[in-house]
N, C-alpha and C. Protein backbone atom coordinates (compact mmCIF):
# COMPACT_ATOMS: atom_id res chain seq x y z
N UNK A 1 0.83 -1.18 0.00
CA UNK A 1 0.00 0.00 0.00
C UNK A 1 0.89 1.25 0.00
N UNK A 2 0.71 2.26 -1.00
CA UNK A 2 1.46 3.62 -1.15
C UNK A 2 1.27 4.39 -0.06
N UNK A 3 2.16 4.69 0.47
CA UNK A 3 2.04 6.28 1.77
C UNK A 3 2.26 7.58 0.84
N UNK A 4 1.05 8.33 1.11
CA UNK A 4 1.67 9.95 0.51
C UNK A 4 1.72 10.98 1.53
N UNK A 5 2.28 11.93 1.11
CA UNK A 5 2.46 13.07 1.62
C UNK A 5 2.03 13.93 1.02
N UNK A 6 1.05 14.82 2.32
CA UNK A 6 0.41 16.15 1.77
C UNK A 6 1.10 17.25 1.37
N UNK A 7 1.68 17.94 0.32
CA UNK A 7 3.01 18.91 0.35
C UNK A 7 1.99 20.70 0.38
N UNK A 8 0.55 20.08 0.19
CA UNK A 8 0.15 21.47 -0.23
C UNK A 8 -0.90 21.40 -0.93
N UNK A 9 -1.79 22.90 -1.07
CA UNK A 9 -3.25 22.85 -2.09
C UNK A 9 -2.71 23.26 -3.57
N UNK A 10 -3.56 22.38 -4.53
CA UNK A 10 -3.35 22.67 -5.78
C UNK A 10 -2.98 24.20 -6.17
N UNK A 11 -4.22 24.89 -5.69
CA UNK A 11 -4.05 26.66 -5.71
C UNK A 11 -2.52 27.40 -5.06
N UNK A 12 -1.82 26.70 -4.70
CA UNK A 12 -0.59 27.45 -4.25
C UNK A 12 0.20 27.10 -5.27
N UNK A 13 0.47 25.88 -5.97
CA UNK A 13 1.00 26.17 -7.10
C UNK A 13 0.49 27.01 -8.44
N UNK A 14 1.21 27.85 -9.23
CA UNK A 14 0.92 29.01 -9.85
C UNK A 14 0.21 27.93 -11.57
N UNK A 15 -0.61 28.46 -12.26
CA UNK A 15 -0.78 27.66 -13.37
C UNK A 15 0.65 27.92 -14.64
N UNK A 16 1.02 27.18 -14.74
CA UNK A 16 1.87 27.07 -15.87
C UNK A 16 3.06 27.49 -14.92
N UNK A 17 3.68 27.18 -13.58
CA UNK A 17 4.90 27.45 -13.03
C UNK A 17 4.48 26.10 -11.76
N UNK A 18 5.46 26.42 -10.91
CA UNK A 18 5.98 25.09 -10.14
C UNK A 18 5.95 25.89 -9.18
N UNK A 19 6.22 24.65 -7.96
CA UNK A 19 6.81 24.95 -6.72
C UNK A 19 7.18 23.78 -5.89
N UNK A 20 8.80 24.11 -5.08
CA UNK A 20 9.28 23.24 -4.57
C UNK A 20 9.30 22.33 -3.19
N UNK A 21 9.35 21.70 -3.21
CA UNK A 21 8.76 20.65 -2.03
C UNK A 21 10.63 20.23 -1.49
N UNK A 22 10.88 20.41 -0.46
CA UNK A 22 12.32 19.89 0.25
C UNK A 22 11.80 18.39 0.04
N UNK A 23 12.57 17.65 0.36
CA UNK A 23 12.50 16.20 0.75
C UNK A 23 14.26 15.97 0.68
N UNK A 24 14.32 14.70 1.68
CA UNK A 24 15.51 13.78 2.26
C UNK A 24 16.16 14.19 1.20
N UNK A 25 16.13 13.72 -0.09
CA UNK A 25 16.96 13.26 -0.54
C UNK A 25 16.75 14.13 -2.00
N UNK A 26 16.77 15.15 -1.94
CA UNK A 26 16.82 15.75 -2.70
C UNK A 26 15.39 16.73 -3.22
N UNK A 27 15.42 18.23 -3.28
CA UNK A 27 14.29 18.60 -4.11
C UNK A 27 13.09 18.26 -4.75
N UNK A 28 11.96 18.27 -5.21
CA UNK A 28 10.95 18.23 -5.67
C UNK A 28 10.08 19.45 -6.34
N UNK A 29 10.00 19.20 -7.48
CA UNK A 29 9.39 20.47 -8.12
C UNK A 29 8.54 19.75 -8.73
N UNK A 30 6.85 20.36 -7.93
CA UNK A 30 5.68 20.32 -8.64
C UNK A 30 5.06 20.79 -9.51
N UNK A 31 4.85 20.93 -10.18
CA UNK A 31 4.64 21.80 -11.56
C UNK A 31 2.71 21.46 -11.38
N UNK A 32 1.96 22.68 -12.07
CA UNK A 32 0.82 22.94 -12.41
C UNK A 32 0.72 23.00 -14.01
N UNK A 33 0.10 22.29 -14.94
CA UNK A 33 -0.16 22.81 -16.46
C UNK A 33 -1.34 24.35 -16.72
N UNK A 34 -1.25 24.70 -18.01
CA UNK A 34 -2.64 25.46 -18.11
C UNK A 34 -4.03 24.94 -17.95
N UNK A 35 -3.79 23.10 -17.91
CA UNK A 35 -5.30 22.82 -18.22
C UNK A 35 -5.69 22.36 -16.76
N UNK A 36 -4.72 22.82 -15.70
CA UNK A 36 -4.67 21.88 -14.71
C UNK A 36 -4.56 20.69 -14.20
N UNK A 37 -3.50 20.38 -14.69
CA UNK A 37 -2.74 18.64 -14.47
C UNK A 37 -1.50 19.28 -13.38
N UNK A 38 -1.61 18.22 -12.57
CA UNK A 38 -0.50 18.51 -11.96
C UNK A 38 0.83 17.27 -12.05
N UNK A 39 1.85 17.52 -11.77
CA UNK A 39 3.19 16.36 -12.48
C UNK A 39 4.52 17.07 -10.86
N UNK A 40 4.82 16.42 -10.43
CA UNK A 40 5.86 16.11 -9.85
C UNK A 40 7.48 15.26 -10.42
N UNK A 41 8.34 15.94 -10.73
CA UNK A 41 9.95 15.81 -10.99
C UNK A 41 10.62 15.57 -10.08
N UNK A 42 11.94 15.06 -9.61
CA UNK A 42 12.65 15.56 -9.27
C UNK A 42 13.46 16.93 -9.79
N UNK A 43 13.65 17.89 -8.82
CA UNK A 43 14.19 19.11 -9.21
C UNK A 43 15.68 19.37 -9.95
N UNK A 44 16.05 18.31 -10.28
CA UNK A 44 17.42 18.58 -11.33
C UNK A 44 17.14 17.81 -13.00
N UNK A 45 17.57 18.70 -13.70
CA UNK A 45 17.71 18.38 -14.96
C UNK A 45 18.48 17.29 -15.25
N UNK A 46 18.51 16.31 -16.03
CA UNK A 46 19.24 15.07 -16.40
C UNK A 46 20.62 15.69 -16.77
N UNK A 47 20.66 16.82 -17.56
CA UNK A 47 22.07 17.38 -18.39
C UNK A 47 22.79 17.56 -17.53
N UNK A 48 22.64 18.75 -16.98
CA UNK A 48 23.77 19.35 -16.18
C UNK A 48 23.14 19.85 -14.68
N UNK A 49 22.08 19.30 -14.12
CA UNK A 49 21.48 19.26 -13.28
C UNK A 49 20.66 20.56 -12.78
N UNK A 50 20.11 21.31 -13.91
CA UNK A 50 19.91 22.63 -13.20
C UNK A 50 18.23 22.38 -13.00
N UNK A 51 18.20 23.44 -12.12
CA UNK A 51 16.38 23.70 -11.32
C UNK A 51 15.36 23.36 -12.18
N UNK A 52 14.63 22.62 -12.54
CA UNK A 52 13.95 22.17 -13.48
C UNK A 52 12.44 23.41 -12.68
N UNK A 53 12.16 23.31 -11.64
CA UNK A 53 11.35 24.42 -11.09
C UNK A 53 11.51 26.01 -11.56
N UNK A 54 12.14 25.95 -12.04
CA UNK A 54 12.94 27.90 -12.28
C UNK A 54 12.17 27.51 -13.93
N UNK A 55 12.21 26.87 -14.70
CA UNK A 55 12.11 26.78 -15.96
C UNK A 55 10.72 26.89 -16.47
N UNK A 56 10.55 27.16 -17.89
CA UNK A 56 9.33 27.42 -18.62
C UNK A 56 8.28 25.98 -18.23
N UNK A 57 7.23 25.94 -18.08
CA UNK A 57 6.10 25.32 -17.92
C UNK A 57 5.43 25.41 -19.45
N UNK A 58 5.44 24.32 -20.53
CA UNK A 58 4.47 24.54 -21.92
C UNK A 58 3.89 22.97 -22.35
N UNK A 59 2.67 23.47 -22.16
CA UNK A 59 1.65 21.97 -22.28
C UNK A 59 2.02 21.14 -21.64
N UNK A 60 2.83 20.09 -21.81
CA UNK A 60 3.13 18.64 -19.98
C UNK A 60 4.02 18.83 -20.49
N UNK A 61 5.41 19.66 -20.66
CA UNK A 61 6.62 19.73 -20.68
C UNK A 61 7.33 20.80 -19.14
N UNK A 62 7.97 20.61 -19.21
CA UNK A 62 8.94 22.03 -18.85
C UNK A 62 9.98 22.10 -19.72
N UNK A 63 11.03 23.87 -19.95
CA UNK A 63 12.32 23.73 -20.12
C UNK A 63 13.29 24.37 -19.40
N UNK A 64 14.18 23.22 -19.62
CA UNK A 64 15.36 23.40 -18.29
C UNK A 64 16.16 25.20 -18.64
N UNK A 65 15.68 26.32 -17.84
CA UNK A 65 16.47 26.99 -17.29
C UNK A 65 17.87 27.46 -17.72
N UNK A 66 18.76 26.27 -17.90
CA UNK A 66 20.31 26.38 -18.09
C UNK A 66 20.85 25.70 -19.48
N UNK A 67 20.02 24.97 -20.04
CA UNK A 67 20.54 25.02 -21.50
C UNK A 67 18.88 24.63 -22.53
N UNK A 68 18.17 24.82 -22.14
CA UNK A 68 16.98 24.53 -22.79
C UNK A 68 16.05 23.09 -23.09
N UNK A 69 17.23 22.22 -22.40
CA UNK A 69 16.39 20.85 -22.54
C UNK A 69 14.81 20.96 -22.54
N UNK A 70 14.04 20.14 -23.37
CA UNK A 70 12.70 20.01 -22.94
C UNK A 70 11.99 18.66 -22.31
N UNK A 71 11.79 18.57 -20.87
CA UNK A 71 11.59 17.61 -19.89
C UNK A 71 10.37 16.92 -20.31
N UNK A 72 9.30 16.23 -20.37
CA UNK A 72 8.04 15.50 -20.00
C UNK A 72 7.74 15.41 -18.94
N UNK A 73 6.42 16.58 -18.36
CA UNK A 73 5.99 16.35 -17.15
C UNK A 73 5.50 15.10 -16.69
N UNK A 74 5.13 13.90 -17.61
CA UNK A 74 4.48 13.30 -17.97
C UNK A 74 5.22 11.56 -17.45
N UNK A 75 6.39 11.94 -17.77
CA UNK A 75 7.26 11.09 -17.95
C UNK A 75 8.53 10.91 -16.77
N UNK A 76 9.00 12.49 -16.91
CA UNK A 76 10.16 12.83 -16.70
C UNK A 76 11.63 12.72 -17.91
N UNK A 77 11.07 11.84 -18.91
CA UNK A 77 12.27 11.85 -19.91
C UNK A 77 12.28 13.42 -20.87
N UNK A 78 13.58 13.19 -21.24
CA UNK A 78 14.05 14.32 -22.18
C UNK A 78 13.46 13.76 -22.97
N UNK A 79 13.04 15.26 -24.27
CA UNK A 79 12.73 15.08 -25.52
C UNK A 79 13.27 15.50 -26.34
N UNK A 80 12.87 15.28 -28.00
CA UNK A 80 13.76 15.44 -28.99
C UNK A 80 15.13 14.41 -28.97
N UNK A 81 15.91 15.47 -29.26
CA UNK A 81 17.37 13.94 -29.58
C UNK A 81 18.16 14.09 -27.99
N UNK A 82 17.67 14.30 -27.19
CA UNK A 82 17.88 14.61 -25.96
C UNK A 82 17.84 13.21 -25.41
N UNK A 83 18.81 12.72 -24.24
CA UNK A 83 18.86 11.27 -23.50
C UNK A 83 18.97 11.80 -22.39
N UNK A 84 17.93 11.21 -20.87
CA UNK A 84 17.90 11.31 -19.84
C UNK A 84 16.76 12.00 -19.03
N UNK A 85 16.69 11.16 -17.95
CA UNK A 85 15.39 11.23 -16.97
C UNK A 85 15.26 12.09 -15.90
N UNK A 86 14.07 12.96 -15.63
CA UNK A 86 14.69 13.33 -14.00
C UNK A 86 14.52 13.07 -13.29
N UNK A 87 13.12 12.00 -13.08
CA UNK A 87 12.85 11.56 -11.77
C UNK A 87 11.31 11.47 -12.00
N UNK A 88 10.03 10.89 -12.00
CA UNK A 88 8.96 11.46 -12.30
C UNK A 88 8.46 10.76 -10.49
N UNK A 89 7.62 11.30 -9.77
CA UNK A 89 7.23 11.24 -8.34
C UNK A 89 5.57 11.22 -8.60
N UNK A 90 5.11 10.01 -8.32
CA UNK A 90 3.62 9.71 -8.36
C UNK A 90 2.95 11.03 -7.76
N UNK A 91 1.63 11.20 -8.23
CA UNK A 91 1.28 12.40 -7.53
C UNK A 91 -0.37 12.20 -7.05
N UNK A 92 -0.93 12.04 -6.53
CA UNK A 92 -2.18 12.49 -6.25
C UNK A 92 -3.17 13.42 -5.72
N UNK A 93 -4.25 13.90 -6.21
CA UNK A 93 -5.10 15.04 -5.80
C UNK A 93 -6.64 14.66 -5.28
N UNK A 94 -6.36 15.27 -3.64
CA UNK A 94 -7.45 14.51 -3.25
C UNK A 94 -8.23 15.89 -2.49
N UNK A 95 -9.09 15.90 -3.15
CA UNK A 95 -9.81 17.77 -3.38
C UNK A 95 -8.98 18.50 -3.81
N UNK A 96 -8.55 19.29 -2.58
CA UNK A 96 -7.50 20.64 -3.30
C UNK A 96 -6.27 20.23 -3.01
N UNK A 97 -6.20 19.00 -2.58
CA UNK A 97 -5.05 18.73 -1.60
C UNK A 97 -3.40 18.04 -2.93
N UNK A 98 -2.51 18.44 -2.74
CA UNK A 98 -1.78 17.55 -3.63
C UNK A 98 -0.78 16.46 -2.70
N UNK A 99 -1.22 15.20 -3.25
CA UNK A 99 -0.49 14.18 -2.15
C UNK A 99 0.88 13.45 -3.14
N UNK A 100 2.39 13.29 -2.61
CA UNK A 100 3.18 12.92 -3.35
C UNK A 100 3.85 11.38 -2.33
N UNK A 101 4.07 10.84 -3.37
CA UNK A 101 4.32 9.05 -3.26
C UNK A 101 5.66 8.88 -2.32
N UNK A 102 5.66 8.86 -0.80
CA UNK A 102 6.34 8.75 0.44
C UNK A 102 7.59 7.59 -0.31
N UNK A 103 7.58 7.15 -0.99
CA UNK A 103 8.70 5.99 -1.12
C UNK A 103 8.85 6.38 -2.69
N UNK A 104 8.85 7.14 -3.24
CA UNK A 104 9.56 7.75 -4.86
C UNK A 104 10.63 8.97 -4.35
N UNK A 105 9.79 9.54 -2.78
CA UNK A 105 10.67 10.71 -2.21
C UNK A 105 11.92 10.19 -1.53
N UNK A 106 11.70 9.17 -1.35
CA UNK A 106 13.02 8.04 -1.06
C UNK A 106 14.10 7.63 -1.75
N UNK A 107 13.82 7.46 -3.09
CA UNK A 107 14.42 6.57 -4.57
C UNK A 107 15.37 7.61 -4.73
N UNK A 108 14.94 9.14 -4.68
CA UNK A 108 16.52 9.63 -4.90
C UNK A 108 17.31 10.21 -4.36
N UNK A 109 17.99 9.31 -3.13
CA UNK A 109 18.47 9.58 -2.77
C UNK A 109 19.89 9.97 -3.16
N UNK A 110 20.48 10.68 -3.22
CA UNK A 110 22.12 11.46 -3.85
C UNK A 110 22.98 10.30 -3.68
């Protein structure tokens, strides 16, 4: 059985921008779409590890900030001729509430 954690209400994240959640073992950046989907990353880019939270929000993508990669909120993999993952963190919404997967916040650990 999955344990989640409540990090926060949907409405505090901004539509089409993120916001970051600490955890053990590294960052978490929740991202909001325009249509209202919400997607949880880990907060480093596959390339060169930069804030995937700081970066553009467009349709279930983000782009990375520091050289333009384009992420899959969806997924977490790079797209285009791009190789590498950032982390994708189960997410659930239970009313306004956004709940994230207690043992994915584990997996990355440094």
């Amino acid at each position: 059985m999955t344990e989640w954690i409540d990090v926060g209400l949907v409405t505090d994240i901004p539509v089409q921008g993120s916001r970051v959640v600490a955890a053990p073992a590294g960052d978490i950046a929740v991202f909001r779409t325009a249509d209202g989907s919400v997607f949880a990353l880990r907060d480093r880019c596959p390339h060169k590890g930069g804030p995937l939270s700081e970066g553009m929000v467009h349709g279930h993508a983000v782009t990375c900030p520091l050289h333009n990669w384009v992420i899959s909120l969806e997924t977490g993999q790079a797209q285009g001729a791009d190789h590498g993952c950032a982390g994708k963190i189960p997410v659930r919404i239970e009313g306004e509430r956004v709940l994230l997967a207690a043992s994915a916040l584990q997996r990355y650990a440094a």
